[in-house]
Structure formats: C-alpha cells, structure tokens
PDB file of N, CA and C in Angstrom:
ATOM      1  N   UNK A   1     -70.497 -14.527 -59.888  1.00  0.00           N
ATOM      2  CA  UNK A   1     -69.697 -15.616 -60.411  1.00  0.00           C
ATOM      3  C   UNK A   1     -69.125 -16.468 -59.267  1.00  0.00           C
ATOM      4  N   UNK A   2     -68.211 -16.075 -58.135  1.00  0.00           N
ATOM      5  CA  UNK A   2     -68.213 -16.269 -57.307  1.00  0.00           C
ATOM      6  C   UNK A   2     -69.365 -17.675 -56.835  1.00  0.00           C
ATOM      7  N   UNK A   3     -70.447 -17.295 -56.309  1.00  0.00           N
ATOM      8  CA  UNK A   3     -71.698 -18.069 -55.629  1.00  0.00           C
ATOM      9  C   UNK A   3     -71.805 -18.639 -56.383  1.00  0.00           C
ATOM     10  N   UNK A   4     -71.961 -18.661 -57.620  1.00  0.00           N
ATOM     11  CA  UNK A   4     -72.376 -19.802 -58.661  1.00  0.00           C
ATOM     12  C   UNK A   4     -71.247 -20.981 -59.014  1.00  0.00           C
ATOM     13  N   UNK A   5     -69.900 -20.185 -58.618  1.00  0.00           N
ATOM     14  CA  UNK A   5     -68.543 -21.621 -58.825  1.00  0.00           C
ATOM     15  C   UNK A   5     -68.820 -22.203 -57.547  1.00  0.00           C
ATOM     16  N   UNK A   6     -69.101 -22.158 -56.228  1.00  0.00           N
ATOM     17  CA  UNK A   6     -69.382 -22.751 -55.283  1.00  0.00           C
ATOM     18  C   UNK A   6     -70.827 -23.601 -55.165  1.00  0.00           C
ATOM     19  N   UNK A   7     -71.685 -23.226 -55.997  1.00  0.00           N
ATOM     20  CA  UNK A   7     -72.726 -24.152 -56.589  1.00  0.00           C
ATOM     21  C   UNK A   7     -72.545 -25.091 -57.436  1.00  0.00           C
ATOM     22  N   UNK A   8     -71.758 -24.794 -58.433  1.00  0.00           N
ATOM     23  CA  UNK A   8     -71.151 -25.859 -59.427  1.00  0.00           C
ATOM     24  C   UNK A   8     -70.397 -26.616 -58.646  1.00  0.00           C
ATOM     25  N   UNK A   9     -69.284 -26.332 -58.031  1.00  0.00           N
ATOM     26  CA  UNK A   9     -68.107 -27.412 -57.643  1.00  0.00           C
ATOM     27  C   UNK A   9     -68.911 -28.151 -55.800  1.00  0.00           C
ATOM     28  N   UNK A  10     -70.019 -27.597 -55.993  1.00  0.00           N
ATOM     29  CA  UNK A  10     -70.868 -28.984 -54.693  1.00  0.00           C
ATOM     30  C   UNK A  10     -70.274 -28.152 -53.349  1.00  0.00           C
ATOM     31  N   UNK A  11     -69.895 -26.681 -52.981  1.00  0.00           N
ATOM     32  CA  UNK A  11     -69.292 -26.566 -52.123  1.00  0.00           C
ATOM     33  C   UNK A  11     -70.736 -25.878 -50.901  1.00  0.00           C
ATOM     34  N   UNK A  12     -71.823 -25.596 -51.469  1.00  0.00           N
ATOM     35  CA  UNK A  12     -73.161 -25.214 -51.412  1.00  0.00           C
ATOM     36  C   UNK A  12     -74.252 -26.039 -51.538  1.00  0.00           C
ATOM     37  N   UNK A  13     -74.816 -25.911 -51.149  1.00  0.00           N
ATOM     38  CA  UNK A  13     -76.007 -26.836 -51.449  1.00  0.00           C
ATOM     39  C   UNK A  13     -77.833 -27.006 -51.689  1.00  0.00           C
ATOM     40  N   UNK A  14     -78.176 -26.900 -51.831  1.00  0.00           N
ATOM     41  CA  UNK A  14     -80.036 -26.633 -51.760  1.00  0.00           C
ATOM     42  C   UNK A  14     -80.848 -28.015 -51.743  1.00  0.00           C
ATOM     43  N   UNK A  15     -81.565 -28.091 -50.585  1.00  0.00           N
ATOM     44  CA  UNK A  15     -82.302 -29.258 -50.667  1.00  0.00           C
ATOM     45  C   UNK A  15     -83.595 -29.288 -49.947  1.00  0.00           C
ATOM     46  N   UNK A  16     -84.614 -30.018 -50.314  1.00  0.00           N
ATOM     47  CA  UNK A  16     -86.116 -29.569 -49.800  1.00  0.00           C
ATOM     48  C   UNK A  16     -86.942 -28.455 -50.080  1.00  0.00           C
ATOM     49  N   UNK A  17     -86.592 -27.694 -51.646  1.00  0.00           N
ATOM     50  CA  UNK A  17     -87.154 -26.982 -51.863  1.00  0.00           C
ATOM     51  C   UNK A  17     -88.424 -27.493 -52.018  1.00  0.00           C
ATOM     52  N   UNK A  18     -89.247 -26.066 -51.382  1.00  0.00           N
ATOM     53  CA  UNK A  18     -90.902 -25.920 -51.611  1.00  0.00           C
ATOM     54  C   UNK A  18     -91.434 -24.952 -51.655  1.00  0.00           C
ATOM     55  N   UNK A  19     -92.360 -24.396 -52.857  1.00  0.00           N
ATOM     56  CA  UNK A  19     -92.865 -23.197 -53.151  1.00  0.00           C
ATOM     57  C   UNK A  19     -94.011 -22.725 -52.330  1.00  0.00           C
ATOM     58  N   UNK A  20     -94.080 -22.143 -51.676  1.00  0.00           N
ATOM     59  CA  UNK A  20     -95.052 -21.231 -50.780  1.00  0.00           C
ATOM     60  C   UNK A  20     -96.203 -21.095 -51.581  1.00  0.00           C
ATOM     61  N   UNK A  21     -95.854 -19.832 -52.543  1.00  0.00           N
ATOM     62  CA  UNK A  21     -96.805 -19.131 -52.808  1.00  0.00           C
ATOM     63  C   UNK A  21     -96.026 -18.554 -54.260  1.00  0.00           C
ATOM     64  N   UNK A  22     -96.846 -17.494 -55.088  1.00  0.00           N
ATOM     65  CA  UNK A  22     -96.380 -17.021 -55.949  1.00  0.00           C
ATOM     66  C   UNK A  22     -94.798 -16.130 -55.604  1.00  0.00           C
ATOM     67  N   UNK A  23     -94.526 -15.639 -54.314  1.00  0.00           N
ATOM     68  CA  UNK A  23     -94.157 -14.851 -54.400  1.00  0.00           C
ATOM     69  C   UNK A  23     -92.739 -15.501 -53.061  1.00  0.00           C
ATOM     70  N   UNK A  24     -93.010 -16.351 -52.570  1.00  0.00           N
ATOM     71  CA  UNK A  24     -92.243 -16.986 -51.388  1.00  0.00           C
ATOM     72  C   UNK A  24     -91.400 -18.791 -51.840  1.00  0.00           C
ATOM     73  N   UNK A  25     -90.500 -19.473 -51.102  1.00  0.00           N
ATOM     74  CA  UNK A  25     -90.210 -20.599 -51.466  1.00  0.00           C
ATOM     75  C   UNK A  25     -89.261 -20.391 -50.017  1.00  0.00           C
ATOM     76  N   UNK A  26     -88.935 -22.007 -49.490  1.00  0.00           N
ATOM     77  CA  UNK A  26     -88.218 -21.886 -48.817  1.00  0.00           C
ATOM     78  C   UNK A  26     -87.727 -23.380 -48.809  1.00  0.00           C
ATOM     79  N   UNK A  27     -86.018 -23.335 -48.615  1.00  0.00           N
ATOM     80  CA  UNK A  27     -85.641 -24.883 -48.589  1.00  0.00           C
ATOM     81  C   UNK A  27     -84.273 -24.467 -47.586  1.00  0.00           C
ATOM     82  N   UNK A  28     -83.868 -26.193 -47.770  1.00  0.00           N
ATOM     83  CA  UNK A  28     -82.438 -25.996 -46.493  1.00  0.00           C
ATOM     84  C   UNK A  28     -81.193 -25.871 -47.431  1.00  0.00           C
ATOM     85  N   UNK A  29     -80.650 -24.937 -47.065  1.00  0.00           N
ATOM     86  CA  UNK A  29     -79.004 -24.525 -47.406  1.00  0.00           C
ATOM     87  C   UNK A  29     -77.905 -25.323 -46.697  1.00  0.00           C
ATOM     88  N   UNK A  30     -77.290 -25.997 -47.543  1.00  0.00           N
ATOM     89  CA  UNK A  30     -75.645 -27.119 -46.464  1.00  0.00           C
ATOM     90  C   UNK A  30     -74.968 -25.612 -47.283  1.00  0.00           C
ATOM     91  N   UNK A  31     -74.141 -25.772 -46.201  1.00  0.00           N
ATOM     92  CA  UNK A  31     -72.803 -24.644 -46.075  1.00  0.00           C
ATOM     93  C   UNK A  31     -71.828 -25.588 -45.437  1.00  0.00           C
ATOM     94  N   UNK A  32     -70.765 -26.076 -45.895  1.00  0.00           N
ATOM     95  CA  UNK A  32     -69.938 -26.671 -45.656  1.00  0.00           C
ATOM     96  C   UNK A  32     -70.217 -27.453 -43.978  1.00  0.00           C
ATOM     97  N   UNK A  33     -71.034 -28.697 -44.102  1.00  0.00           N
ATOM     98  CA  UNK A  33     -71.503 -29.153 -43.141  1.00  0.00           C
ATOM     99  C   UNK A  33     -72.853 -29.031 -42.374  1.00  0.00           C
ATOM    100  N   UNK A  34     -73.020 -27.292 -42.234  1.00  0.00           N
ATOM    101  CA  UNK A  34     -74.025 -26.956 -41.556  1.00  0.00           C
ATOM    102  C   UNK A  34     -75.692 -26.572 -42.576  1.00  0.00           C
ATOM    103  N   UNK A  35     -76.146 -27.112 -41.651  1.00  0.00           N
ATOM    104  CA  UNK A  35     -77.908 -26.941 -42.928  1.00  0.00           C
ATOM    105  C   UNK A  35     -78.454 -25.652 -42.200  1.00  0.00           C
ATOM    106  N   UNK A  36     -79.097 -24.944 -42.919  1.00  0.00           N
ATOM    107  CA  UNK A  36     -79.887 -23.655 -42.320  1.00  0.00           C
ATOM    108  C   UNK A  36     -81.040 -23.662 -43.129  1.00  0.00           C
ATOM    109  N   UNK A  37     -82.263 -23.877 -42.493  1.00  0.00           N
ATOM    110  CA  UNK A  37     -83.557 -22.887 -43.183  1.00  0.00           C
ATOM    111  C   UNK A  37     -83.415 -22.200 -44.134  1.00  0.00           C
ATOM    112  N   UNK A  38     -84.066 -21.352 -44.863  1.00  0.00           N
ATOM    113  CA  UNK A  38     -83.668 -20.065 -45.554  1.00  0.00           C
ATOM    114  C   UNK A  38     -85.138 -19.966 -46.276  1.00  0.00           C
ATOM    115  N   UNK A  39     -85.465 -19.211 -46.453  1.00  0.00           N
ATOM    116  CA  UNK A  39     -86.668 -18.196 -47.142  1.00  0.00           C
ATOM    117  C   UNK A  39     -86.760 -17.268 -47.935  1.00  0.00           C
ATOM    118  N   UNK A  40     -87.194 -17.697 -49.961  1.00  0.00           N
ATOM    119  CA  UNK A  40     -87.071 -16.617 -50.633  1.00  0.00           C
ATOM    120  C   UNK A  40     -88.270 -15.547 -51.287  1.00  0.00           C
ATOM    121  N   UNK A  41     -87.862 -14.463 -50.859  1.00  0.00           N
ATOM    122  CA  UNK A  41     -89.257 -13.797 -51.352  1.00  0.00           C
ATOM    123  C   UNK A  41     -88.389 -13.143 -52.864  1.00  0.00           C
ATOM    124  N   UNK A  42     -89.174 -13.285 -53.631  1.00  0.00           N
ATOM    125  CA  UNK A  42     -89.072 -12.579 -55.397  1.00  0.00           C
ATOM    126  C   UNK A  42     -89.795 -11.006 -55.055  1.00  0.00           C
ATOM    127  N   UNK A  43     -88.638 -10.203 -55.670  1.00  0.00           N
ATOM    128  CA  UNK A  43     -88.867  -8.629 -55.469  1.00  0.00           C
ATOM    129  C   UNK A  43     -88.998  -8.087 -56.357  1.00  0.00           C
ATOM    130  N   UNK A  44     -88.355  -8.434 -57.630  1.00  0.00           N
ATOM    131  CA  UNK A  44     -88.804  -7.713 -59.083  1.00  0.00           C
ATOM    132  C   UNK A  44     -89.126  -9.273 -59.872  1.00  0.00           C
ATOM    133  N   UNK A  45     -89.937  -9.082 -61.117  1.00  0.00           N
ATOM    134  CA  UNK A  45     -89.656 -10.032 -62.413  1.00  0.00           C
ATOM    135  C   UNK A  45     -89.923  -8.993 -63.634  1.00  0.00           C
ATOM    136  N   UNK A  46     -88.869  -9.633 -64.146  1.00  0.00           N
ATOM    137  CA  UNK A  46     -89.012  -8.615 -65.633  1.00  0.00           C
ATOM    138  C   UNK A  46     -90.157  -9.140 -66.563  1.00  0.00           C
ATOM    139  N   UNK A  47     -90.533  -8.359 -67.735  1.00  0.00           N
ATOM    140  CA  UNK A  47     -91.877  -8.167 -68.234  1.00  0.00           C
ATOM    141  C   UNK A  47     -91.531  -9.742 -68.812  1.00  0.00           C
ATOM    142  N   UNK A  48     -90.895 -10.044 -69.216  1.00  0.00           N
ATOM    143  CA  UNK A  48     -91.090 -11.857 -69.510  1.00  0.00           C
ATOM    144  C   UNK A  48     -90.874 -12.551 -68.153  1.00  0.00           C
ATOM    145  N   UNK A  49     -91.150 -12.607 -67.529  1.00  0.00           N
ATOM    146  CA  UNK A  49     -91.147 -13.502 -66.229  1.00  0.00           C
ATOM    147  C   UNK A  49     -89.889 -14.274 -65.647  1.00  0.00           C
ATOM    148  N   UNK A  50     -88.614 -13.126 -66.036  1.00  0.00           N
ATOM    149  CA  UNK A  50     -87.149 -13.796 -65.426  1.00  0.00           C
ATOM    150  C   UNK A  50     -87.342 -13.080 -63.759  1.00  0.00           C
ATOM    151  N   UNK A  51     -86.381 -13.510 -62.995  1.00  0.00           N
ATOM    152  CA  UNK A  51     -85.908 -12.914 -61.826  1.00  0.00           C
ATOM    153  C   UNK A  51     -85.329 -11.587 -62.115  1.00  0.00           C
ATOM    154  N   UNK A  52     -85.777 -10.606 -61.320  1.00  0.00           N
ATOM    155  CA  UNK A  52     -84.653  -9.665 -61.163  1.00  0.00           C
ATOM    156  C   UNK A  52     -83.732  -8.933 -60.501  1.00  0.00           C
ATOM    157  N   UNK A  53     -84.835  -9.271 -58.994  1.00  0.00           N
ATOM    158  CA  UNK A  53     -84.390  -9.476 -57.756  1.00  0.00           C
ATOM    159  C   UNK A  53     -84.947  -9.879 -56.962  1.00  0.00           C
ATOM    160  N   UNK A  54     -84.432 -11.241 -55.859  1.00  0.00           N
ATOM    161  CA  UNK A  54     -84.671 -11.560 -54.531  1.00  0.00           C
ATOM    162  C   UNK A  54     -84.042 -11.243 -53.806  1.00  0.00           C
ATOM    163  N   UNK A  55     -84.988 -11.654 -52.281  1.00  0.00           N
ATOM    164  CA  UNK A  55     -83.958 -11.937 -50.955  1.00  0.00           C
ATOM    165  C   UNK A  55     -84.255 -13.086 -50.414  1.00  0.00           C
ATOM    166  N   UNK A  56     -82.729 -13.661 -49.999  1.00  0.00           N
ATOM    167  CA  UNK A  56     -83.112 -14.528 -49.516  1.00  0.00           C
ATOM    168  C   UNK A  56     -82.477 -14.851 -48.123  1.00  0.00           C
ATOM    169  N   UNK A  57     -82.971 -15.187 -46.644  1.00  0.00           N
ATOM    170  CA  UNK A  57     -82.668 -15.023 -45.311  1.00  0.00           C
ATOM    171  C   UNK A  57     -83.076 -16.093 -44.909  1.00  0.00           C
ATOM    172  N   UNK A  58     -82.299 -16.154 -43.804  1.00  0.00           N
ATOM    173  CA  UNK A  58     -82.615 -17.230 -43.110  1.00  0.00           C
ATOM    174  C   UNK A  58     -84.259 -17.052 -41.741  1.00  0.00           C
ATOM    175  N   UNK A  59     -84.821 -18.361 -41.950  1.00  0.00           N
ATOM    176  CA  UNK A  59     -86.461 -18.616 -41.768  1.00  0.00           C
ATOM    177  C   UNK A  59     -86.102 -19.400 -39.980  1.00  0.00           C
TER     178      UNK A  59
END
C-alpha cells in the first residue's frame, strides 16, 4: 500500500518502458529527482496469467 500511494500521488515514477522478452522489461525509475535504469524479470504467473511474483533491480 505504501509503494502504490507514492505511485498515485506522482512521488515515483516509470518512464520508457520496454518489453524484452516474455519474461524481462526494463524502463527508467525518477525517485524524487534521480532516474535509475531498472530491470524486471516475472518469477511466478498464476494459472490465469496475473503476476505473482517479480524482481525488480537496478540494470
């Protein structure tokens, strides 16, 4: 809940997303000023095709 009120109120950011591959995506993160790389690999999907777990690190 947390990460997601800081997504809503613009305090986060995501921009330049682009999908790799089935299983990868990577775009730039603003963190209050600063942009970082970042790289997500998908680790579970449930039998209907939601998320169930990623990671996501900096690229």
């Amino acid at each position: 809940m947390f990460f997601r009120n800081k997504f809503l109120f613009r305090q986060y950011a995501i921009m330049e997303a682009a999908v790799l591959d089935d299983r990868h995506a990577e775009f730039i993160a603003s963190f209050g000023g600063y942009n970082i790389m970042a790289i997500v690999t998908l680790q579970q999907l449930s039998g209907d095709g939601h998320i169930r777990r990623l990671t996501v690190r900096p690229k």
